[in-house]
PDB file of N, CA and C in Angstrom:
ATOM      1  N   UNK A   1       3.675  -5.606   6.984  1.00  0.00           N
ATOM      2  CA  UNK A   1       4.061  -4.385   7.653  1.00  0.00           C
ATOM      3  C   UNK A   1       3.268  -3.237   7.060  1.00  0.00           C
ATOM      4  N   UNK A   2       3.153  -1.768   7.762  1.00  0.00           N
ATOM      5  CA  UNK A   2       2.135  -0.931   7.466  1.00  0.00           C
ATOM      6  C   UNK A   2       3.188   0.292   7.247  1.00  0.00           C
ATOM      7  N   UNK A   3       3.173   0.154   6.184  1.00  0.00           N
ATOM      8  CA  UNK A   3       4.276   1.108   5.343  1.00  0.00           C
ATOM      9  C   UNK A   3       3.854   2.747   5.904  1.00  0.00           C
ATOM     10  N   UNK A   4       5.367   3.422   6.038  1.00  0.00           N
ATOM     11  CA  UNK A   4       4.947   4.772   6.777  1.00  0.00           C
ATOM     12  C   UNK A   4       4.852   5.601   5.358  1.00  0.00           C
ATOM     13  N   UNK A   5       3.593   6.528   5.560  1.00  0.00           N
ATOM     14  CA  UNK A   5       2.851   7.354   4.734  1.00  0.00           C
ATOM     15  C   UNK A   5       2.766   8.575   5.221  1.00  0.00           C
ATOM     16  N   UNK A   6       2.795   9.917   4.755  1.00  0.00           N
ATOM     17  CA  UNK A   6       2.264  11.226   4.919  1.00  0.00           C
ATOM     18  C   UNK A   6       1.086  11.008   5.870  1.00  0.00           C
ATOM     19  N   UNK A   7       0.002  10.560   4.809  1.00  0.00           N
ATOM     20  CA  UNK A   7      -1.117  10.402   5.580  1.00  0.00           C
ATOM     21  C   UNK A   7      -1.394   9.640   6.780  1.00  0.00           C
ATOM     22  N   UNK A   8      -0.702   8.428   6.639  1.00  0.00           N
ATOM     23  CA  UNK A   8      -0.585   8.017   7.891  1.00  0.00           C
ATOM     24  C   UNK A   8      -0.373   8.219   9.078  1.00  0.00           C
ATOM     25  N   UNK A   9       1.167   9.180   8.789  1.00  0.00           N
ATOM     26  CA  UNK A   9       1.622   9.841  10.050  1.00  0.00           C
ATOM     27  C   UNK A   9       1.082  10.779   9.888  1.00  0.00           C
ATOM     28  N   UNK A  10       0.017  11.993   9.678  1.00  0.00           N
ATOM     29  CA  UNK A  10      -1.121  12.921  10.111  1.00  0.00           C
ATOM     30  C   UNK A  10      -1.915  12.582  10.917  1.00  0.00           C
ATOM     31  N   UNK A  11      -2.506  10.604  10.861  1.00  0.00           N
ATOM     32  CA  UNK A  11      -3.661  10.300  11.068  1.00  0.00           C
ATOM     33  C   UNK A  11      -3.158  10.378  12.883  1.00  0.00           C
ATOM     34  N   UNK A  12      -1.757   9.752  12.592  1.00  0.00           N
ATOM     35  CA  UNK A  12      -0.972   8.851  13.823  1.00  0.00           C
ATOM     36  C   UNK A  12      -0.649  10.184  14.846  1.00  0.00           C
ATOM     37  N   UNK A  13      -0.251  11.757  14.319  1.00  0.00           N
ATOM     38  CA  UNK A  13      -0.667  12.575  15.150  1.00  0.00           C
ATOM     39  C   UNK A  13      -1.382  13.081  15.904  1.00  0.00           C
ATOM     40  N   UNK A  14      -2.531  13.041  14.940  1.00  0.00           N
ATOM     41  CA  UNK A  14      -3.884  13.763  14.885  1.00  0.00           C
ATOM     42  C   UNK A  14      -4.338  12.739  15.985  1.00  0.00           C
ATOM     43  N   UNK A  15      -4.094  11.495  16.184  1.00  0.00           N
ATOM     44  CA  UNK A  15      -4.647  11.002  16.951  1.00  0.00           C
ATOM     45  C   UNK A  15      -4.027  11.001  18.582  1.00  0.00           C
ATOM     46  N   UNK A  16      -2.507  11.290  18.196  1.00  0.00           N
ATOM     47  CA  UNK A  16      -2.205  11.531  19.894  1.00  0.00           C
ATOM     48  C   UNK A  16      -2.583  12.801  20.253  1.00  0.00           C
ATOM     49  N   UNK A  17      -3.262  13.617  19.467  1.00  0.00           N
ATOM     50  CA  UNK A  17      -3.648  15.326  20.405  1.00  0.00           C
ATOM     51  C   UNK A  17      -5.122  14.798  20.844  1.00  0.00           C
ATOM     52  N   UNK A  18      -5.632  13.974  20.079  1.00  0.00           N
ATOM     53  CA  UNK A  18      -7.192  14.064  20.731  1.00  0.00           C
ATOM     54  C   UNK A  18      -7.905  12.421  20.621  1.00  0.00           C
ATOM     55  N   UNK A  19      -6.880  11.671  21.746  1.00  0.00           N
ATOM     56  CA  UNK A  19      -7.077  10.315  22.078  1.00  0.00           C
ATOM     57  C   UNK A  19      -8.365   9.956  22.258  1.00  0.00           C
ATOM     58  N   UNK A  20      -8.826   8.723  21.746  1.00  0.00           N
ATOM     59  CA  UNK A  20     -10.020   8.207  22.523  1.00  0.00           C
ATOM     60  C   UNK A  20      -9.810   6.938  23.067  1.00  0.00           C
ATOM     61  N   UNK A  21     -10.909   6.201  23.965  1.00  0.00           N
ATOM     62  CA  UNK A  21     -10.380   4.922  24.398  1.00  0.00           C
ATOM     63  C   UNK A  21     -10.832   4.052  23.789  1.00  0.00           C
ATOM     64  N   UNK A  22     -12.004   4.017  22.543  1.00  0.00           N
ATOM     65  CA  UNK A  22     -12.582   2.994  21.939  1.00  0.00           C
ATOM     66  C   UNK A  22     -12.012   2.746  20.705  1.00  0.00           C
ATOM     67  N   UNK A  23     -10.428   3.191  20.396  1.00  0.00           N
ATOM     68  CA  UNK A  23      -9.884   2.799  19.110  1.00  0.00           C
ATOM     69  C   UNK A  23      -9.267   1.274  19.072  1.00  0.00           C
ATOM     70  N   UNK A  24      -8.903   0.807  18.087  1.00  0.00           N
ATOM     71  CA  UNK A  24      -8.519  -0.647  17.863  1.00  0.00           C
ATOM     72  C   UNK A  24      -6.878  -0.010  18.057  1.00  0.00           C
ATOM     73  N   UNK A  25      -6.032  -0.966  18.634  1.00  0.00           N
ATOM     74  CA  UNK A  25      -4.802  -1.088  19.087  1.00  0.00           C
ATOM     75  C   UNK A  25      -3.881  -0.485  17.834  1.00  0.00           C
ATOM     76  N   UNK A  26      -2.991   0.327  18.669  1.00  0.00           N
ATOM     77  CA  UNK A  26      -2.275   1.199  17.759  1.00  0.00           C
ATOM     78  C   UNK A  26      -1.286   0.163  16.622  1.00  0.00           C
ATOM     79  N   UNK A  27      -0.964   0.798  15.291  1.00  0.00           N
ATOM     80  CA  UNK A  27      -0.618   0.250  14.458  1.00  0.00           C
ATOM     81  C   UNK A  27       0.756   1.677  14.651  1.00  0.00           C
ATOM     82  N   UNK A  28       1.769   0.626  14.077  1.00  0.00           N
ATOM     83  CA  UNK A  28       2.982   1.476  13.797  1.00  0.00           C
ATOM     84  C   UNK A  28       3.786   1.229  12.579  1.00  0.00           C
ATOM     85  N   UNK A  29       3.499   2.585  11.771  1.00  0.00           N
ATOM     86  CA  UNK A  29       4.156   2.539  10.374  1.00  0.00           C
ATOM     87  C   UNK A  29       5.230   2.066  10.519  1.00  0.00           C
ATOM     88  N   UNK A  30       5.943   2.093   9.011  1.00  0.00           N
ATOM     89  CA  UNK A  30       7.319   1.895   9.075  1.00  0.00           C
ATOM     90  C   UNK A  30       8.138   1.745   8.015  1.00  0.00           C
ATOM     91  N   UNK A  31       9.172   2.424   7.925  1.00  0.00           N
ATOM     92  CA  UNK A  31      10.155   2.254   6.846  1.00  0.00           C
ATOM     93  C   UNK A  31      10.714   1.288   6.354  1.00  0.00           C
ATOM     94  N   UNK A  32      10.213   1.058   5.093  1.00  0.00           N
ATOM     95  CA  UNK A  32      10.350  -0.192   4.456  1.00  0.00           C
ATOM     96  C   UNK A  32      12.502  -0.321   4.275  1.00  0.00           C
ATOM     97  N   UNK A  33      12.851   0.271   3.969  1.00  0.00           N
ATOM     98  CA  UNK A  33      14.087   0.531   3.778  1.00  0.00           C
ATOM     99  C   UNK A  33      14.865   0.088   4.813  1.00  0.00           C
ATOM    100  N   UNK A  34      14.129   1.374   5.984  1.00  0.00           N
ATOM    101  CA  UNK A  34      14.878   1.540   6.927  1.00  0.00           C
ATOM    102  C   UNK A  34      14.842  -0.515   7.646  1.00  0.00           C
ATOM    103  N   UNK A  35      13.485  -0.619   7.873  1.00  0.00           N
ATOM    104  CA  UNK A  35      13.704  -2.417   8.540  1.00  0.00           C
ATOM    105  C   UNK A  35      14.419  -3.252   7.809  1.00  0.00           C
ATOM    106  N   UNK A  36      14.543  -3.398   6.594  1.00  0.00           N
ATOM    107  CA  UNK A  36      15.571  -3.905   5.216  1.00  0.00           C
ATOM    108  C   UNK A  36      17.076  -4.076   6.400  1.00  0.00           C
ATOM    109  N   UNK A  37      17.201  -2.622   6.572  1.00  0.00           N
ATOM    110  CA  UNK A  37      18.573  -2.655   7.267  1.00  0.00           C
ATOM    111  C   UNK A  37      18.627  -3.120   8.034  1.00  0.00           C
ATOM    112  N   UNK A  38      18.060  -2.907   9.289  1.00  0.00           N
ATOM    113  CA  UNK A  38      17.698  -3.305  10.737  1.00  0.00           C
ATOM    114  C   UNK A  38      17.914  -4.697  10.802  1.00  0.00           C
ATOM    115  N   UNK A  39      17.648  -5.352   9.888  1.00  0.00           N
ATOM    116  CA  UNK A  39      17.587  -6.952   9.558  1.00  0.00           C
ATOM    117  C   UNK A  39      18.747  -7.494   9.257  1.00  0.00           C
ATOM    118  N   UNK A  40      19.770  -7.218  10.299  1.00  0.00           N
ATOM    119  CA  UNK A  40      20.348  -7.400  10.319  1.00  0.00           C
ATOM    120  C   UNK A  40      21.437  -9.527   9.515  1.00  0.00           C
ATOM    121  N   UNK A  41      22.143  -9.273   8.976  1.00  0.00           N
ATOM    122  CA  UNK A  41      22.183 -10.994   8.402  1.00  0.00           C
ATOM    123  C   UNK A  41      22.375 -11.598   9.788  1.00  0.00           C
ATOM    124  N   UNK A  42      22.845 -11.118  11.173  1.00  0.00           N
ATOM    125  CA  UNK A  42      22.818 -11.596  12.690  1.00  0.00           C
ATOM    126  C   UNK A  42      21.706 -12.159  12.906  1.00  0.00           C
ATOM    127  N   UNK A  43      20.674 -11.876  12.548  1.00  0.00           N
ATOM    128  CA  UNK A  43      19.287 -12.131  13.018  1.00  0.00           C
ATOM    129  C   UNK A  43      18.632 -12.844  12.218  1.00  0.00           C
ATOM    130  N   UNK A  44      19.095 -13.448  11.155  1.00  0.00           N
ATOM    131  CA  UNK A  44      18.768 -13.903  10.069  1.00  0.00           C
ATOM    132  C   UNK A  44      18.850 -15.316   9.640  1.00  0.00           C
ATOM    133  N   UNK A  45      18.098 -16.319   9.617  1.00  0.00           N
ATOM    134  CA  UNK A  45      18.670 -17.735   9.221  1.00  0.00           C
ATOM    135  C   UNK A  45      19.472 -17.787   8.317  1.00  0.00           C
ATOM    136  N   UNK A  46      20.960 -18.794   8.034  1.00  0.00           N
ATOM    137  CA  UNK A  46      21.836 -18.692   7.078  1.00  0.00           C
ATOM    138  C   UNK A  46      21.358 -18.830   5.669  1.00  0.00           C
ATOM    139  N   UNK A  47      21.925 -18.093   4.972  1.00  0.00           N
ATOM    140  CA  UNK A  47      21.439 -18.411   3.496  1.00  0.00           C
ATOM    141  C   UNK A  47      20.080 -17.366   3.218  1.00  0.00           C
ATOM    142  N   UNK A  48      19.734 -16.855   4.127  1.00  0.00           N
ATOM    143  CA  UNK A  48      18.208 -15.933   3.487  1.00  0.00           C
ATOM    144  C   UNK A  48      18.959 -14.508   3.551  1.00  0.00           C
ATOM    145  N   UNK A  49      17.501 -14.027   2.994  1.00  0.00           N
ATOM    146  CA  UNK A  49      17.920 -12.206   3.187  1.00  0.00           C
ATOM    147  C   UNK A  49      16.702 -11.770   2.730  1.00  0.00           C
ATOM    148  N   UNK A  50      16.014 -10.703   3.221  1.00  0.00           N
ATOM    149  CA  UNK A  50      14.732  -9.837   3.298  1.00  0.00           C
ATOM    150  C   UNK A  50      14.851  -9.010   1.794  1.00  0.00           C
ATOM    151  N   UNK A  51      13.816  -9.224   1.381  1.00  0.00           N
ATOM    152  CA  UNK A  51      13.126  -8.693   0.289  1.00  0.00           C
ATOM    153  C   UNK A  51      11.992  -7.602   0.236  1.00  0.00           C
ATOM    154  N   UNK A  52      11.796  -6.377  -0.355  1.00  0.00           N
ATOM    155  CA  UNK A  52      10.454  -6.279  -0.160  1.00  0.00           C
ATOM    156  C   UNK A  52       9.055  -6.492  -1.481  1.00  0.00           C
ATOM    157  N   UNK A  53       8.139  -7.075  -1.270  1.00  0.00           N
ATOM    158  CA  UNK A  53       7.780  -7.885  -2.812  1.00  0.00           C
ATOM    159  C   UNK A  53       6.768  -6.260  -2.979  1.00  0.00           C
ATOM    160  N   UNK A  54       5.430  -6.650  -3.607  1.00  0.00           N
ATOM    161  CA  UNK A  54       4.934  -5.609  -4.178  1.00  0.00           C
ATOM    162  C   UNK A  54       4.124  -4.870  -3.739  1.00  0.00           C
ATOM    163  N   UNK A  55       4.284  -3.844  -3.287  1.00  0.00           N
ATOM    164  CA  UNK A  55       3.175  -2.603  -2.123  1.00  0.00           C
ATOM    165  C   UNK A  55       2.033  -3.242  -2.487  1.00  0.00           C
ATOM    166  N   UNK A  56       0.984  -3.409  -1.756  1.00  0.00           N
ATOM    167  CA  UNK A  56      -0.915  -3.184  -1.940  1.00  0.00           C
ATOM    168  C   UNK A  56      -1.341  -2.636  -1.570  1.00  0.00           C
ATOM    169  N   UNK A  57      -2.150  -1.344  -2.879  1.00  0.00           N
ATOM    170  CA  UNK A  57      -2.669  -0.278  -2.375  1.00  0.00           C
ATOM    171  C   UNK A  57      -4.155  -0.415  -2.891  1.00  0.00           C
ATOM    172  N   UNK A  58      -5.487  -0.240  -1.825  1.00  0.00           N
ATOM    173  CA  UNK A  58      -6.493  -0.409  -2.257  1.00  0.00           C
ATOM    174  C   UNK A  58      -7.567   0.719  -1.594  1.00  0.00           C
ATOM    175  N   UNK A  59      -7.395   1.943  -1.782  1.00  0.00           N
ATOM    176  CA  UNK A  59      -8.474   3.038  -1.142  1.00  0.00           C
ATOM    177  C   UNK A  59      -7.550   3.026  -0.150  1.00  0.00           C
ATOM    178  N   UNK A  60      -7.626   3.517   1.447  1.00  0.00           N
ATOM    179  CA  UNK A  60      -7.147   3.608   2.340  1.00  0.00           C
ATOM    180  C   UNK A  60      -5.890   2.294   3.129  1.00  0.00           C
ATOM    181  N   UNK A  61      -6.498   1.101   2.513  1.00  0.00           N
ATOM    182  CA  UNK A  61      -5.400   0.364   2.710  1.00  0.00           C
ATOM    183  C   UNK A  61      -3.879   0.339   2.084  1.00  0.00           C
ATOM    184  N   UNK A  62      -2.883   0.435   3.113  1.00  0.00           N
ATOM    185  CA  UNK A  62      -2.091  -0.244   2.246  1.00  0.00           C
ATOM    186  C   UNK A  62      -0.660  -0.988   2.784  1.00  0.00           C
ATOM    187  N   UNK A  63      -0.181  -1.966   2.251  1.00  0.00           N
ATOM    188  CA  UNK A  63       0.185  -3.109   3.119  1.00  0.00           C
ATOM    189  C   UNK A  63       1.532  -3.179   2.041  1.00  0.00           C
ATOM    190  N   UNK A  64       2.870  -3.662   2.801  1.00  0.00           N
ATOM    191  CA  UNK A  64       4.073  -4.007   2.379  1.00  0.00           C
ATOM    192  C   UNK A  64       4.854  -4.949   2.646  1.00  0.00           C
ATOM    193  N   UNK A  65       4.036  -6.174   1.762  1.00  0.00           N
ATOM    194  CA  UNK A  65       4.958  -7.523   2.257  1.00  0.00           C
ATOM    195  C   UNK A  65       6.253  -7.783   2.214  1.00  0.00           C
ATOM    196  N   UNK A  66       6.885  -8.507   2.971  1.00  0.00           N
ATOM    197  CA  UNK A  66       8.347  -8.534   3.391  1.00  0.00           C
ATOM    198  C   UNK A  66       8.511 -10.353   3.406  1.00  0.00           C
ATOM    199  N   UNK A  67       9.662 -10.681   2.571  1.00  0.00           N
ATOM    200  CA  UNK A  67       9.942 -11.814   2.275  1.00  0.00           C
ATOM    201  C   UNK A  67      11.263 -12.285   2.590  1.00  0.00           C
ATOM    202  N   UNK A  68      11.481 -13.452   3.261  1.00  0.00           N
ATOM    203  CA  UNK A  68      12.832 -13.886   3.450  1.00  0.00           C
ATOM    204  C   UNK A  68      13.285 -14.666   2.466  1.00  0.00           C
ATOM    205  N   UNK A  69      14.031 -14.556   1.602  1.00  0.00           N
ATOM    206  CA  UNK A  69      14.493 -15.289   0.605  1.00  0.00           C
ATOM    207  C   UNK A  69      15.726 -16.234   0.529  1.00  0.00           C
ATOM    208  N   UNK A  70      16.199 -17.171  -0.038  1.00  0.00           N
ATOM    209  CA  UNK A  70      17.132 -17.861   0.019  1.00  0.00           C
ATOM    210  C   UNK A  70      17.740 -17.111  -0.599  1.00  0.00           C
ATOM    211  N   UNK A  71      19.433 -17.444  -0.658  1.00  0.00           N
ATOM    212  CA  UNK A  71      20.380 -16.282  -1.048  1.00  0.00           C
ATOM    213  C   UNK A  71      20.946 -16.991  -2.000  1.00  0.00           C
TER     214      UNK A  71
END
């Protein structure tokens, strides 16, 4: 998942005032927390539960793996 950032959401503005058509398919941040919740145990195979393991931040990238864990 593509963890929501300041910068990110500037980029994610900045880009709906002055669209182009040759960009690569929109990416949508997101609250690491907030999907935690969302994840609901309904939706969930028995016995697991969502984790989030360790941000990767490398220059402009940065990525927030999400793990289903046994309980």
């Amino acid at each position: 998942m593509a963890p929501r950032t300041r910068l990110l959401a500037a980029m994610h503005t900045v880009g709906r005032i002055f669209p182009r058509g040759n960009r690569a398919p929109a990416l949508q941040p997101v609250d690491a927390e907030k999907l935690l919740r969302q994840l609901g145990s309904d939706t969930l195979p028995a016995g697991f539960a969502p984790r989030l393991l360790e941000r990767v931040e490398s220059g402009f990238y940065i990525s927030q793996p999400v793990e289903l864990a046994r309980t």
